[in-house]
Every structure is written in structure tokens, then in C-alpha cells.
Protein backbone atom coordinates (compact mmCIF):
# COMPACT_ATOMS: atom_id res chain seq x y z
CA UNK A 1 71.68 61.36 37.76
CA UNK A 2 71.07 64.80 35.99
CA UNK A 3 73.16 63.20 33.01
CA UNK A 4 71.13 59.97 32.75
CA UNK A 5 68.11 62.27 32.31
CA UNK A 6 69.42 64.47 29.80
CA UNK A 7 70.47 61.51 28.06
CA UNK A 8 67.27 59.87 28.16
CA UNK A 9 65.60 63.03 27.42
CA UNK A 10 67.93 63.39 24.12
CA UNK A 11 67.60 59.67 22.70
CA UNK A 12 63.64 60.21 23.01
CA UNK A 13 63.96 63.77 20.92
CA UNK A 14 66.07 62.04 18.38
CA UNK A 15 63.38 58.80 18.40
CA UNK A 16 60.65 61.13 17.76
CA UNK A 17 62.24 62.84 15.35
CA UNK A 18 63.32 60.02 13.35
CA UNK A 19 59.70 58.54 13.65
CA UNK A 20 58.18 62.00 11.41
CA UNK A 21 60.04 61.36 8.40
CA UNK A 22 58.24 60.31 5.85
CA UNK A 23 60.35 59.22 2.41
CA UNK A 24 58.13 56.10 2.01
CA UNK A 25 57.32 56.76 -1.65
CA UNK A 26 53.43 55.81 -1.98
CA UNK A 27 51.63 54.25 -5.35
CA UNK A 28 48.58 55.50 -6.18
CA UNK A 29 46.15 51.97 -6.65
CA UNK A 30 45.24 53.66 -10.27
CA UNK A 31 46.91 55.72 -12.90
CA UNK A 32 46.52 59.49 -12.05
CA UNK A 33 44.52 59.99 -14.38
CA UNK A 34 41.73 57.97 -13.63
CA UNK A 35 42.38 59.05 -10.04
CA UNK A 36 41.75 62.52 -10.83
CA UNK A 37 38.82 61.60 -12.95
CA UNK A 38 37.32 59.95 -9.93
CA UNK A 39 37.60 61.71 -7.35
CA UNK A 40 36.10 64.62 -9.11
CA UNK A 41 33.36 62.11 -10.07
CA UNK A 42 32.98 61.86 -6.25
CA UNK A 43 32.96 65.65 -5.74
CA UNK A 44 30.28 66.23 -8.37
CA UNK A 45 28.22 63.11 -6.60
CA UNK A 46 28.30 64.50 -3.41
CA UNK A 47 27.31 68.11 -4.45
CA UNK A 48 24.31 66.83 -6.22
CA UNK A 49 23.37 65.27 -2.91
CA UNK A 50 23.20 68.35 -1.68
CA UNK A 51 20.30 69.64 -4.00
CA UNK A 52 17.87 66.71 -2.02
CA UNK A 53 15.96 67.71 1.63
CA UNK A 54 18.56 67.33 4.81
CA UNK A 55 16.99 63.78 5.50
CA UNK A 56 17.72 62.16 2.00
CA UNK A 57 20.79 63.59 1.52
CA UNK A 58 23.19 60.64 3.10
CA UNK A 59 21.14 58.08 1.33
CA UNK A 60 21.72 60.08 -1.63
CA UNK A 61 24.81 60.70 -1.83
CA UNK A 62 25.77 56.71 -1.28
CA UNK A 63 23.34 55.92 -4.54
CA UNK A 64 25.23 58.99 -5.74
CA UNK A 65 28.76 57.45 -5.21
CA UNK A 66 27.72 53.66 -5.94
CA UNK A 67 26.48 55.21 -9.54
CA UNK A 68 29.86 56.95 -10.06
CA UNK A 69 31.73 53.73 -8.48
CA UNK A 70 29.94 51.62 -11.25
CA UNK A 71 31.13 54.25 -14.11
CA UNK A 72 34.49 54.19 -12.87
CA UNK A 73 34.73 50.34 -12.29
CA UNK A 74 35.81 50.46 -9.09
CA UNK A 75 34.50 49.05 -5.63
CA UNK A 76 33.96 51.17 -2.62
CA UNK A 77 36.41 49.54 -0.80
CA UNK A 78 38.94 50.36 -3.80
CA UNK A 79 37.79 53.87 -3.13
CA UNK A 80 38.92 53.53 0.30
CA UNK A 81 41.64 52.17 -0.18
CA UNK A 82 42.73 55.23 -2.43
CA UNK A 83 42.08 57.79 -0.09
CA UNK A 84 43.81 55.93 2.98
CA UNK A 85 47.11 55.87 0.42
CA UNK A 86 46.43 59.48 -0.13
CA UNK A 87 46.51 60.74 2.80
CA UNK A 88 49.60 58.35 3.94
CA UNK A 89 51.38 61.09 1.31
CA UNK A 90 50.14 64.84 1.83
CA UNK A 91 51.95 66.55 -0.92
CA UNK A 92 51.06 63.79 -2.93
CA UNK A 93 46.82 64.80 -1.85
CA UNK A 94 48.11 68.21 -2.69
CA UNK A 95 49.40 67.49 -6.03
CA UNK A 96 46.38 65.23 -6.80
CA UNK A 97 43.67 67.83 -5.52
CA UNK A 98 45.08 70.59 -7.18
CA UNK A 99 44.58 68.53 -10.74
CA UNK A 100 41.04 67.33 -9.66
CA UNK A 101 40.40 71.40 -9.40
CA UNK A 102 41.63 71.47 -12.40
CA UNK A 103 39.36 68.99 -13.90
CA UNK A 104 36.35 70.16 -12.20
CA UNK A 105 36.83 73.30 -13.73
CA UNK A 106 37.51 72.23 -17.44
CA UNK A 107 34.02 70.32 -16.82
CA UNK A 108 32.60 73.11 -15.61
CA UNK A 109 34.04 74.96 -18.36
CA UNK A 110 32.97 72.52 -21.06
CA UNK A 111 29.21 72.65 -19.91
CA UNK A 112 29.35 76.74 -20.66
């Protein structure tokens, strides 16, 4: 009986550990550059939101995004769809946040 459990026990170890690999290579819906430029389109929309009273500042920040979704040519839902695929891949968000950092500070640096 003790053997049955241990078995058990073992198969369901190996299952989950199996189930947490992740080698799935993911495609970004855009090229990366237009990704980057996007989401730090998003970033800038959502800090400007913040400039507004508390009680404008969600209905802001949507007018803020739809303008930037317009500039971009690209739907909400496309949006969505982006960040769902980037966080499917982590060190893919890593790689891609570290270059919108990047961007947002040659923006920055460009407006100095």
C-alpha cells in the first residue's frame, strides 16, 4: 500500500513538473519596434492621467489610451491581445520592458 502511494505521489511530482515548462516560443502580434513604441505611448498616456483630479482620472486615461490607440493604428482589443501574449512569455515582458525604458528615456532625453 505504502508503495502505491509513493508511486502516486511521484507520477503527480513529475506531472507537475512537466506542466511548468514553458518552451512555447510566443510572437509578438507587431514588430518590436512598434511594440516598444506603444507601450511607452501607453505609459506616457496613463501618466498624463495622472495630472487630472482623482475622479477624472479613469475617464482620462481611456480618452488618453483611445488617442494613443488611434496614433498607433491599433484597436484596444489588439492592445489586449498584446499584453495577454506578453505575459504568456516573462523574459520576453522583461526583454520588451527593459527597451520601452529605454525609449521613454531617449524621449525624455530628446525633450531636454
Amino acid at each position: 500500500m505504502k508503495t502505491n502511494v509513493y508511486f502516486l505521489l511521484v507520477i503527480v511530482f513529475m506531472i507537475a513538473l512537466s506542466s511548468c515548462k514553458n518552451n512555447v516560443k510566443v510572437d509578438l502580434p507587431f514588430d518590436e519596434e512598434k511594440v516598444v513604441s506603444l507601450l511607452g505611448d501607453v505609459h506616457f498616456a496613463k501618466s498624463a492621467a495622472m495630472i487630472h483630479k482623482i475622479e477624472n482620472r479613469d475617464s482620462m486615461r481611456s480618452f488618453y489610451e483611445s488617442q494613443v490607440f488611434t496614433i498607433n493604428e491599433v484597436t484596444r482589443e489588439d492592445y489586449n491581445q498584446l499584453i495577454n501574449v506578453l505575459e504568456s512569455d516573462l523574459k520576453l515582458y522583461y526583454d520588451i520592458e527593459k527597451k520601452v525604458h529605454s525609449y521613454l528615456k531617449t524621449v525624455q532625453n530628446d525633450k531636454n
